[in-house]
C-alpha atoms as a PDB file:
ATOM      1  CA  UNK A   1     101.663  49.344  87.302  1.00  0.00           C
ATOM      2  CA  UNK A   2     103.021  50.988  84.273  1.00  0.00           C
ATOM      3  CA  UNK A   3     103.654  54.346  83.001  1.00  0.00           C
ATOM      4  CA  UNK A   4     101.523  55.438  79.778  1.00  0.00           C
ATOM      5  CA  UNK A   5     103.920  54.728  76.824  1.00  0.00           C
ATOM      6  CA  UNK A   6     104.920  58.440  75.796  1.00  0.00           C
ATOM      7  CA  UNK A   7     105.450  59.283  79.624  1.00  0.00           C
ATOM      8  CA  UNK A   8     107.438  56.155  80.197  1.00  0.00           C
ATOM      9  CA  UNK A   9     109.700  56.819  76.701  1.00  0.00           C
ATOM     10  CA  UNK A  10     109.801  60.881  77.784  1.00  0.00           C
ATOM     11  CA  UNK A  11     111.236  59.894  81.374  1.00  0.00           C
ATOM     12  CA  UNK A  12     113.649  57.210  80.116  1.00  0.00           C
ATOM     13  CA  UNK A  13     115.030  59.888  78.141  1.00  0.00           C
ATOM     14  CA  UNK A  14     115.396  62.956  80.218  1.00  0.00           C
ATOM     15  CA  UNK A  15     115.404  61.246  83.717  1.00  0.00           C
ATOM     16  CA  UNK A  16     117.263  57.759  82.912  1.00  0.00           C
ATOM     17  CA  UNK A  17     119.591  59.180  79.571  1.00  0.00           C
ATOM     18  CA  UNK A  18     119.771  62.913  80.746  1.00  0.00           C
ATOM     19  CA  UNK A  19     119.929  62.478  84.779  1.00  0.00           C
ATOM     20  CA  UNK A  20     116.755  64.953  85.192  1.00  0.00           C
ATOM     21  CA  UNK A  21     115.078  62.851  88.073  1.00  0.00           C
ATOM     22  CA  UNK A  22     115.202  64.927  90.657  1.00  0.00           C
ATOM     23  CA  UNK A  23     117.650  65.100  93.652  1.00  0.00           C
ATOM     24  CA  UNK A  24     117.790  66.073  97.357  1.00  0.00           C
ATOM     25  CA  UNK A  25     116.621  70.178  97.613  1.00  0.00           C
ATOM     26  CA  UNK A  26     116.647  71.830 100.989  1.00  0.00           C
ATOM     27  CA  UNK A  27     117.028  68.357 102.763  1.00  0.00           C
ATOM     28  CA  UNK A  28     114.348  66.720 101.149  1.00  0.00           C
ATOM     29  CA  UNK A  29     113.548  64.327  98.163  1.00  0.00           C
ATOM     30  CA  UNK A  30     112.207  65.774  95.408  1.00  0.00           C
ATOM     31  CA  UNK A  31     111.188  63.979  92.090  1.00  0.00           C
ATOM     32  CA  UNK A  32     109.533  65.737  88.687  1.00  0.00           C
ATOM     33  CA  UNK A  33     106.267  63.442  89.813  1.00  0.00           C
ATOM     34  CA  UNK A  34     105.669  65.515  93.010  1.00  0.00           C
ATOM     35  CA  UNK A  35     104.631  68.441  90.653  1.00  0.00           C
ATOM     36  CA  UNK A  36     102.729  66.906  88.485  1.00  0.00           C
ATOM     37  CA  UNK A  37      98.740  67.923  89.539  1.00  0.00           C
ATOM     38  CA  UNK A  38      95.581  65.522  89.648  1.00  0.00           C
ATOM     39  CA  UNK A  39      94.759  66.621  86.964  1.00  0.00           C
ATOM     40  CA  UNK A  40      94.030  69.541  84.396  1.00  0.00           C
ATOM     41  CA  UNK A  41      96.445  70.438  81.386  1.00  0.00           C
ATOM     42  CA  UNK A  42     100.069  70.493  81.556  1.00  0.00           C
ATOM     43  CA  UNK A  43     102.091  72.441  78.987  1.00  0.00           C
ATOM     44  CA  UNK A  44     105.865  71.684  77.967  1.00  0.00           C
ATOM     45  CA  UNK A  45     106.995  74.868  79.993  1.00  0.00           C
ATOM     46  CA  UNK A  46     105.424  73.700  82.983  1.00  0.00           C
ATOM     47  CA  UNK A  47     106.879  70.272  82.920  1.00  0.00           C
ATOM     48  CA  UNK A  48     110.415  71.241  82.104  1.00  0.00           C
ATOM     49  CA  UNK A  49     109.974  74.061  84.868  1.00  0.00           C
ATOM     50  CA  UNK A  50     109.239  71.386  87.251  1.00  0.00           C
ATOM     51  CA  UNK A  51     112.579  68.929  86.008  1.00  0.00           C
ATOM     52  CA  UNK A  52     114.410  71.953  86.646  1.00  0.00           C
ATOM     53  CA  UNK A  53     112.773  72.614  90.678  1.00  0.00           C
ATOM     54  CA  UNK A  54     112.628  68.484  91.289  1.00  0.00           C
ATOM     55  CA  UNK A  55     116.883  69.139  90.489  1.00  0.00           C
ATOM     56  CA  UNK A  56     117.151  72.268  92.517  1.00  0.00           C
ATOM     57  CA  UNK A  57     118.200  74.364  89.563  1.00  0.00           C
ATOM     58  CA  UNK A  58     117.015  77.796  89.131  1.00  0.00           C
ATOM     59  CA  UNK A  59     117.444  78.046  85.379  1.00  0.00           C
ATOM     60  CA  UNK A  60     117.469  82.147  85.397  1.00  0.00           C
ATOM     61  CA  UNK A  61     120.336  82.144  87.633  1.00  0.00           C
ATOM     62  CA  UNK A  62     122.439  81.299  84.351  1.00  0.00           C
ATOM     63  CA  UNK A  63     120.499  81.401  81.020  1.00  0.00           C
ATOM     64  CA  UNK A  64     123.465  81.069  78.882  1.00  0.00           C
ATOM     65  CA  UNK A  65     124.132  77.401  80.430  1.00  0.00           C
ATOM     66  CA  UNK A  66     120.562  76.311  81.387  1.00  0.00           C
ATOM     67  CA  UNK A  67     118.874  77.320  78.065  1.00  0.00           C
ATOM     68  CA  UNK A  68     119.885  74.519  76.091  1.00  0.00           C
ATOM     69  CA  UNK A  69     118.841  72.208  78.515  1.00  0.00           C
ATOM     70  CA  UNK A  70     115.811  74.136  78.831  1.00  0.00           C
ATOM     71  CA  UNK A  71     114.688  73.750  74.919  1.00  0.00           C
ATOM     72  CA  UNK A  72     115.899  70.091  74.587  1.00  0.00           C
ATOM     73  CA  UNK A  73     114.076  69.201  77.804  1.00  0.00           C
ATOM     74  CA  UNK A  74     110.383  71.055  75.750  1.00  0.00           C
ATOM     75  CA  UNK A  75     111.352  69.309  72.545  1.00  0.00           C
ATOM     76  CA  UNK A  76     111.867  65.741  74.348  1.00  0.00           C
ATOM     77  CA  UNK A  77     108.353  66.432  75.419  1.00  0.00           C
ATOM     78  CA  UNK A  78     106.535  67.572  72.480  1.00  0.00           C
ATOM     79  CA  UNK A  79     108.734  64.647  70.610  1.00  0.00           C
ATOM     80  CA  UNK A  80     107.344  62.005  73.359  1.00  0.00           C
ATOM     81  CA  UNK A  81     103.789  63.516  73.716  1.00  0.00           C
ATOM     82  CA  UNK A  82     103.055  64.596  70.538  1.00  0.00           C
ATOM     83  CA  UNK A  83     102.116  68.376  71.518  1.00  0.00           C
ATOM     84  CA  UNK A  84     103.081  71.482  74.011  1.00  0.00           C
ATOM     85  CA  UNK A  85      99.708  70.551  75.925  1.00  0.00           C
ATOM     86  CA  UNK A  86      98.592  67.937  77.688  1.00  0.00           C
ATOM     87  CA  UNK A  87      96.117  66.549  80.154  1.00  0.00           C
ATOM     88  CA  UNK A  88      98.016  65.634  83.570  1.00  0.00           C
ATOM     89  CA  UNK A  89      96.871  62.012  83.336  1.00  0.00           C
ATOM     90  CA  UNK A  90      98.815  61.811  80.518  1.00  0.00           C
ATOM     91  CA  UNK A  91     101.847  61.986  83.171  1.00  0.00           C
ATOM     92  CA  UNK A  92     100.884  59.880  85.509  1.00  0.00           C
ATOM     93  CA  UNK A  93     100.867  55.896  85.933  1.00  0.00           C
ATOM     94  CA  UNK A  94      98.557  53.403  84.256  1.00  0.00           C
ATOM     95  CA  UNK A  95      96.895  51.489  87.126  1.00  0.00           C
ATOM     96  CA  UNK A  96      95.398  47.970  86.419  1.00  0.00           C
END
């Protein structure tokens, strides 16, 4: 099972490089990949919104120090994906 390729480079950079995986919140496990829906179309904001929640960060508590993570998260996305929009499969493994 492998991740699509601009997923798979996307996460090595923000989750492997940057340390945006996710983390224990409220007592429980919580990973960028429990957000992501079924399916439907997934913007930049949306994703980075969920790095942020999957962390336990709530990014308006201090925009002065969680805006620059905030843009370079979005542009490691549009850089990975190619666009501020995608389709949720595009975030989600490659089975078979």
């Amino acid at each position: 099972m492998s991740r699509q390729p601009g997923y798979n480079s996307l996460m090595h950079e923000v989750c492997v490089e940057g340390g945006w995986c996710g983390a224990i919140v409220q007592g429980e496990p919580s990973h960028v990949d429990d957000f992501i829906p079924a399916a439907g179309p997934v913007t930049a904001e949306q994703f980075v919104e969920w790095l942020f929640r999957a962390e336990g960060v709530d990014p308006s508590s201090d925009p002065a120090k969680w805006g620059e993570h905030w843009e370079g998260l979005r542009g490691a996305f549009v850089r990975h994906l190619g666009a501020d929009l995608v389709e949720a499969s595009a975030l989600k493994c490659n089975v078979g």
